[in-house]
Protein backbone atom coordinates (compact mmCIF):
# COMPACT_ATOMS: atom_id res chain seq x y z
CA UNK A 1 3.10 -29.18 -16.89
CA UNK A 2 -0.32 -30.03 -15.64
CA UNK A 3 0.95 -29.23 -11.84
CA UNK A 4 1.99 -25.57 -13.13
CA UNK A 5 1.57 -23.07 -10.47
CA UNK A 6 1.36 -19.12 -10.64
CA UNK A 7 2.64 -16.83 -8.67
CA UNK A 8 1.31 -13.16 -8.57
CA UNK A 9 3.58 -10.26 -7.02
CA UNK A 10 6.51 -12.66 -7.96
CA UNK A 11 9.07 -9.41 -8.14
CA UNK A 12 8.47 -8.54 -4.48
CA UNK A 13 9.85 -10.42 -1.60
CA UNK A 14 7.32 -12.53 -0.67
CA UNK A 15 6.41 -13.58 -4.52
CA UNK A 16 10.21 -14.10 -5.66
CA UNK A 17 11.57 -16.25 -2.63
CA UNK A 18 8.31 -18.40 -3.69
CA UNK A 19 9.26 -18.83 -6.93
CA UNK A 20 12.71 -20.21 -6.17
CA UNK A 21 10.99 -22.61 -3.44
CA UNK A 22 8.55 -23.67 -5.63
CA UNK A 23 11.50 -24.09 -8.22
CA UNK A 24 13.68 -26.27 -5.60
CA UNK A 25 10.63 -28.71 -4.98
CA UNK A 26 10.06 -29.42 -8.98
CA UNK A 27 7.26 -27.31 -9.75
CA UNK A 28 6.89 -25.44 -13.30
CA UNK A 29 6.17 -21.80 -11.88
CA UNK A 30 4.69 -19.05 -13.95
CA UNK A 31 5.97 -15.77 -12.34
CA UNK A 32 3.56 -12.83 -13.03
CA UNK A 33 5.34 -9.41 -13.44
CA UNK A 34 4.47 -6.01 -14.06
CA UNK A 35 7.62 -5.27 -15.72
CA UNK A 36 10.67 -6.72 -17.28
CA UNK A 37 13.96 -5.92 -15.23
CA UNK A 38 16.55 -7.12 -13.03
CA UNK A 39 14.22 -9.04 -11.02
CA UNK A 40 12.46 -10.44 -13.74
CA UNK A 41 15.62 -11.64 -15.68
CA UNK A 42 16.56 -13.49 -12.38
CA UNK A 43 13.75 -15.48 -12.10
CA UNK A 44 13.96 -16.73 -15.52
CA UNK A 45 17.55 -17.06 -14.69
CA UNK A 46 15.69 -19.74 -11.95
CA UNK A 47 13.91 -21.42 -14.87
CA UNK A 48 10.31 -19.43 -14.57
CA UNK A 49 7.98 -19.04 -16.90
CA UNK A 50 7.96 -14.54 -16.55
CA UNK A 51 5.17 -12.96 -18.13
CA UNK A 52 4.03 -9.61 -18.21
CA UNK A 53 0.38 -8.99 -16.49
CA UNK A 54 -1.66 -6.55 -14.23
CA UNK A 55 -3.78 -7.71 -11.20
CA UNK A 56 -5.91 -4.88 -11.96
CA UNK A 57 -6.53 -5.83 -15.46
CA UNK A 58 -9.25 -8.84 -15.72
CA UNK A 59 -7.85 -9.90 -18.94
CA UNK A 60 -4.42 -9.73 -18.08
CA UNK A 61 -5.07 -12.04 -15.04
CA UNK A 62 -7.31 -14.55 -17.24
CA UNK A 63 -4.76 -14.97 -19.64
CA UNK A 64 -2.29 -15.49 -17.06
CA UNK A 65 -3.97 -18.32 -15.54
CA UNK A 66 -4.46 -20.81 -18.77
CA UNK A 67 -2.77 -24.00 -18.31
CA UNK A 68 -2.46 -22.96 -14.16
CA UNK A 69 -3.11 -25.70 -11.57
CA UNK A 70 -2.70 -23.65 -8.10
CA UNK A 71 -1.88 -20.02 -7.26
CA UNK A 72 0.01 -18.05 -5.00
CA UNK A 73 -1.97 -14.56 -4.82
CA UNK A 74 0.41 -12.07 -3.41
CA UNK A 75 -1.22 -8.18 -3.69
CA UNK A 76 0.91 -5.08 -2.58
CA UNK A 77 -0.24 -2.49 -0.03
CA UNK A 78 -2.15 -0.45 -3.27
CA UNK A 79 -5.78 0.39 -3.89
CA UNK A 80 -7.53 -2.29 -5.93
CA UNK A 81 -7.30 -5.91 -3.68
CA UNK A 82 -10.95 -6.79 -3.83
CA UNK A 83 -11.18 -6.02 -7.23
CA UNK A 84 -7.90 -8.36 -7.96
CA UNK A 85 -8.88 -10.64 -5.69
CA UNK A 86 -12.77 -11.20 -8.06
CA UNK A 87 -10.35 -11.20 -10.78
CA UNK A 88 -8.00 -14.20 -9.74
CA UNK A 89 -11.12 -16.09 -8.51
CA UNK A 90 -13.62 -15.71 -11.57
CA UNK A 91 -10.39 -16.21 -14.08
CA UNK A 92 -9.40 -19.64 -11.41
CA UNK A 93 -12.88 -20.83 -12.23
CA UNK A 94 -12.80 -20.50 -15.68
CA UNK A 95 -9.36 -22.50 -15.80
CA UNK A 96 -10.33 -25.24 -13.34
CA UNK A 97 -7.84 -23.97 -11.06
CA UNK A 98 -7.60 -26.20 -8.12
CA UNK A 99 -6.09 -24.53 -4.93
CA UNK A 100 -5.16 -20.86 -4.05
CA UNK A 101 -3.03 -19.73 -1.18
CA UNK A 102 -3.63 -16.16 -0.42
CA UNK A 103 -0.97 -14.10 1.28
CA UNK A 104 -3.36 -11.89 3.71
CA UNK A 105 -2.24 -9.77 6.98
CA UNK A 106 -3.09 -10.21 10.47
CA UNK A 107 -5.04 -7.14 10.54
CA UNK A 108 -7.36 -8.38 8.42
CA UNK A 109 -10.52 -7.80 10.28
CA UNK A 110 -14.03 -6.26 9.25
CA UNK A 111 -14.11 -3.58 11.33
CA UNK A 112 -10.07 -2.48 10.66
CA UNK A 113 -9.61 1.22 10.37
CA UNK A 114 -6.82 0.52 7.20
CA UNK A 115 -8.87 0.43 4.22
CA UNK A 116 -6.07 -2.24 3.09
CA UNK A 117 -6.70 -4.02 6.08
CA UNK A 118 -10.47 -4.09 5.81
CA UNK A 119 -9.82 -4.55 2.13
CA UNK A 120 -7.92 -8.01 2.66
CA UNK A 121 -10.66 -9.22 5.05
CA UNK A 122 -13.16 -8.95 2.31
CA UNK A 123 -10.62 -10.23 -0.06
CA UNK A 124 -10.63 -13.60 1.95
CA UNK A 125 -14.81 -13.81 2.11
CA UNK A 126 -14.37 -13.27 -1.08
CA UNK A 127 -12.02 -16.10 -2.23
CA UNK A 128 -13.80 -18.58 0.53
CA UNK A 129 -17.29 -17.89 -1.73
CA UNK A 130 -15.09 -18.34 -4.85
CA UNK A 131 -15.80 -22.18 -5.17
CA UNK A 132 -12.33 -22.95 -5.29
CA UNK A 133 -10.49 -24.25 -2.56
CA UNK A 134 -8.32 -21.82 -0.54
CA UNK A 135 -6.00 -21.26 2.64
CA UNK A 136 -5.20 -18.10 3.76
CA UNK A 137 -1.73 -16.91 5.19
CA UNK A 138 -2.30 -13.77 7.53
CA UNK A 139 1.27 -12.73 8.84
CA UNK A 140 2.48 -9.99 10.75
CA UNK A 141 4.81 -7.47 10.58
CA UNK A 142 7.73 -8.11 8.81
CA UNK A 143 11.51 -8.04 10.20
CA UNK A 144 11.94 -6.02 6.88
CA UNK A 145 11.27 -3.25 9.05
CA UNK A 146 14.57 -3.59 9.83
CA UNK A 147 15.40 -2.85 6.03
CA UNK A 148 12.94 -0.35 5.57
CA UNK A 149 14.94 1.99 7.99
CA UNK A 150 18.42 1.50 7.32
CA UNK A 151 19.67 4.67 6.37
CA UNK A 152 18.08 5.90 9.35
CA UNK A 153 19.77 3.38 11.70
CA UNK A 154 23.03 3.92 9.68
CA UNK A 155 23.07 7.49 9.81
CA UNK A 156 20.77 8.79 13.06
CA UNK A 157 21.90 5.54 14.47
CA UNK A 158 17.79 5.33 15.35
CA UNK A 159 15.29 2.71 14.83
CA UNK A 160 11.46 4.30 14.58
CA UNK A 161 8.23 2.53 14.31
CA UNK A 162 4.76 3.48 15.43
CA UNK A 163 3.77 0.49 17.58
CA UNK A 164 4.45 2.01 21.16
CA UNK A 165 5.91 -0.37 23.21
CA UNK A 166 3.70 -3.29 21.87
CA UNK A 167 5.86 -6.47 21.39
CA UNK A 168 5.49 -8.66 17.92
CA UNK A 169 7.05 -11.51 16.52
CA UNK A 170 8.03 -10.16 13.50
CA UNK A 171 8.47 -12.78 10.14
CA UNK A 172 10.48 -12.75 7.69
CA UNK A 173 9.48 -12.31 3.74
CA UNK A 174 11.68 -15.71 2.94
CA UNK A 175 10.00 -17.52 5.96
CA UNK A 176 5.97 -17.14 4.35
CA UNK A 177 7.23 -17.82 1.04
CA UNK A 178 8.66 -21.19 2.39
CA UNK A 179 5.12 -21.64 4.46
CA UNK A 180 3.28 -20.65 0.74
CA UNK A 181 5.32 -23.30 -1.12
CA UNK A 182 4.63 -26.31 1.59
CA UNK A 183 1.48 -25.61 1.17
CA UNK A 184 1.06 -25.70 -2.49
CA UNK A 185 2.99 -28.86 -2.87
CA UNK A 186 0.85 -30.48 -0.63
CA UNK A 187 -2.46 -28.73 0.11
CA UNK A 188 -4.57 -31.12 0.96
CA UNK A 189 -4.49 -30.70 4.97
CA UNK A 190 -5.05 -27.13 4.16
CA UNK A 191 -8.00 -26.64 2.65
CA UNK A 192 -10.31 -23.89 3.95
CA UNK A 193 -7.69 -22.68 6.79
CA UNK A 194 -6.19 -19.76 8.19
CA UNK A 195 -3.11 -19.56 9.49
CA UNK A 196 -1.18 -16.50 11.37
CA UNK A 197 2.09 -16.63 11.05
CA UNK A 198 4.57 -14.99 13.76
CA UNK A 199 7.81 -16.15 15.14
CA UNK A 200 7.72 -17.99 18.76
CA UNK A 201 9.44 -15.08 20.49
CA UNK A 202 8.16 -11.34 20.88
CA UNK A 203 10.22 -8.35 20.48
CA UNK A 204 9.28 -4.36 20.81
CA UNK A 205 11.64 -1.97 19.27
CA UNK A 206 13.31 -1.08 22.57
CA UNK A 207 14.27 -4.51 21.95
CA UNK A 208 15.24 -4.15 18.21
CA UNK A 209 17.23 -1.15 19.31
CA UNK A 210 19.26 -3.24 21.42
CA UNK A 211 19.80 -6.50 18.97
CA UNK A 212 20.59 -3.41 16.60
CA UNK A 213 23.16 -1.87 19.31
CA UNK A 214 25.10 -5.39 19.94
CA UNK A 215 25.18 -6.47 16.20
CA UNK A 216 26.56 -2.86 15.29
CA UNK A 217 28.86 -2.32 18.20
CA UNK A 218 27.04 1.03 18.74
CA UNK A 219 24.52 2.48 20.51
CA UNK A 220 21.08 2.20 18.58
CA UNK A 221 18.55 4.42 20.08
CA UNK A 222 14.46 3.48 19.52
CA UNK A 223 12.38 6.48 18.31
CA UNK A 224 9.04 5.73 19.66
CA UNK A 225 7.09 7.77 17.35
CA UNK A 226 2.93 8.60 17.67
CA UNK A 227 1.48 7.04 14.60
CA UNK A 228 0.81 10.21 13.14
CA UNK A 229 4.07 12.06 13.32
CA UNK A 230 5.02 8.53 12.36
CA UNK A 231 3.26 9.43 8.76
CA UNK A 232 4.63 12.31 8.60
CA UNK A 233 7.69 11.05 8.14
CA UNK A 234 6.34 8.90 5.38
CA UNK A 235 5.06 11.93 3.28
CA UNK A 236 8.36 13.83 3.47
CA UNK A 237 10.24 10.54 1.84
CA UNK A 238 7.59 10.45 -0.62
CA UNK A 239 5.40 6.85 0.41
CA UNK A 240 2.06 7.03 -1.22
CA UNK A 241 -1.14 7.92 0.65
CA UNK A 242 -2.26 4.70 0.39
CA UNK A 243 -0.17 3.26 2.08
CA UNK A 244 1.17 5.28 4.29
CA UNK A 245 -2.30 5.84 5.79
CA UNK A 246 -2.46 2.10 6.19
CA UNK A 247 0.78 2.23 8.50
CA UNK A 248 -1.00 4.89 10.61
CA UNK A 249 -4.18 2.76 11.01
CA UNK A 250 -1.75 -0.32 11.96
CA UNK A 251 -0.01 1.54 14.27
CA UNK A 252 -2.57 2.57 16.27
CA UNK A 253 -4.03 -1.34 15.46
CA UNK A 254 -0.69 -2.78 17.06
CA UNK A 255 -0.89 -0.22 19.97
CA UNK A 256 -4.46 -0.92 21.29
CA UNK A 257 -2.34 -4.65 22.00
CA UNK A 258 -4.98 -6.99 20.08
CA UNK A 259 -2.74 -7.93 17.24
CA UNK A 260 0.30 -9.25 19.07
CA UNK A 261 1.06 -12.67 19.17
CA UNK A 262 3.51 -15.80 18.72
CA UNK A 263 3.40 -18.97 17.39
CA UNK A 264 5.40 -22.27 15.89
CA UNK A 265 3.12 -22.23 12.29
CA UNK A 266 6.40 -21.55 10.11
CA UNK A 267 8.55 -24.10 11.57
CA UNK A 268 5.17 -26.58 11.68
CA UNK A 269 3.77 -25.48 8.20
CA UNK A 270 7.54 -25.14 6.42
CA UNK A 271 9.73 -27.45 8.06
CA UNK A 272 12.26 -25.17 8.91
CA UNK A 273 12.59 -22.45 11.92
CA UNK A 274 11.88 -18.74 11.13
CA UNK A 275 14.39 -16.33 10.79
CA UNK A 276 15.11 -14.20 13.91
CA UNK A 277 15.96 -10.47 13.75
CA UNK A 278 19.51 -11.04 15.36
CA UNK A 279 19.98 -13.24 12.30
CA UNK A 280 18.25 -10.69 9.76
CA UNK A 281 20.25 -8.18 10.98
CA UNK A 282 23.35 -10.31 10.61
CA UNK A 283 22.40 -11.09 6.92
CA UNK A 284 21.91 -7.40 5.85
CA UNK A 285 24.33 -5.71 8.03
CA UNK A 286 26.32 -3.94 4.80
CA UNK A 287 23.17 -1.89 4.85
CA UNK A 288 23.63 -0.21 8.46
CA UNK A 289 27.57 0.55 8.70
């Protein structure tokens, strides 16, 4: 068990397609929850190791690490990443940890105007001072954008995002987790990078709208929302200030055009090509008809 590897966040997308990754290549896993349910009883239905912990709790994370070789340090959009982030890094140290991948986002910059943003920038200085080695993933938006408006594509038959006309290659949730676990099972070409990941093709969500339109047989019109009324819409359906002020910061991010980009990293990292959103939407259609 001396090659045992943790994964934080291991209920959310990123954290759970992982664990079954890291499962498929032979690695013990300890998935960190904070709660028993359905998605915790299916990854010990995988053969993880679930425990109960909080990223926010220094204990909690240093008992989580014992007996921990490498970690996967996935953080939600929530206050508290830096914080976490000292947390994972003082408790690695203690437990000889060797290697952490650290899921990131490409706005990570110093001078972002999303507190989250700026908060995963300092996140990575922080980790790189940390004394134990550490690659950091930084990807862009995710096709579950797709997901995230469904019932507004199934019953407005509209697709709304705050980006403008700014074209991205969106990456899928299943697609990092596969870069994460190539990279734990063999970090040593790794060490000390950074690596964006995006798809090698650009869309904008006049675009979407139309993948949406020919996968759905019906017209699919894009909303192309400021980032502010954009918010708005957040508040009504009840997304938390956090991070729905972090959307509004990387809208207007994504719209002054520095943050767009493409690139072959998944396919070159992972071994296998990302998803496309043609083929996302294929996969979930149930959820817009």
């Amino acid at each position: 068990m001396e090659n045992k590897i943790l994964v934080t966040g291991a209920a959310g997308s990123i954290g759970s397609n992982a664990v079954k990754r890291l499962l498929e290549l032979r690695f013990p896993v300890r998935a960190l929850v904070r709660k028993m349910d359905d998605r915790s009883d299916l990854l010990a239905a995988l053969g993880a190791e679930v425990v109960l912990g909080d990223l926010t709790d220094f204990m909690s994370v240093s008992a989580a690490m014992k007996g921990i070789s490498k970690v996967l340090f996935v953080y939600p959009i929530a206050p508290g990443l830096v914080e976490a982030a000292d947390y994972i890094a003082q408790s690695a140290l203690e437990e000889n940890v060797k290697f952490i991948v650290n899921i990131s986002q490409r706005t990570a910059v110093r001078d972002a105007s999303s507190h989250s943003a700026q908060s995963s920038w300092l996140a990575e200085r922080l980790l790189d001072r940390s004394g134990v080695a550490v690659t950091h993933l930084q990807p862009t938006l995710f096709t579950d954008w797709l997901k995230y408006f469904a019932q507004t594509i199934k019953g407005n038959n509209m697709f709304i995002t705050p980006f403008g006309d700014t074209k991205f290659g969106m990456i899928d949730t299943e697609d990092i987790a596969y870069v994460a676990a190539a990279i734990l099972a063999d970090p040593k070409e790794h060490v000390g990078q950074t690596y964006q990941l995006y798809r090698p093709e650009e869309i904008n969500g006049f675009d979407a709208a139309e993948i949406l339109s020919a996968a759905l047989k019906r017209k699919i019109v894009f909303a192309n929302l400021t980032p502010e009324a954009f918010g708005d819409i957040l508040i009504q359906n009840g997304q938390p200030s956090y991070s729905t002020k972090h959307l509004v910061a990387v809208g207007h991010m994504f719209r002054s055009g520095g943050f767009h980009g493409m690139n072959d990293n998944v396919e070159k990292l992972s071994g296998r090509k990302p998803l496309t959103a043609k083929e996302f939407i294929d996969r979930n259609i149930s959820l817009y008809i």
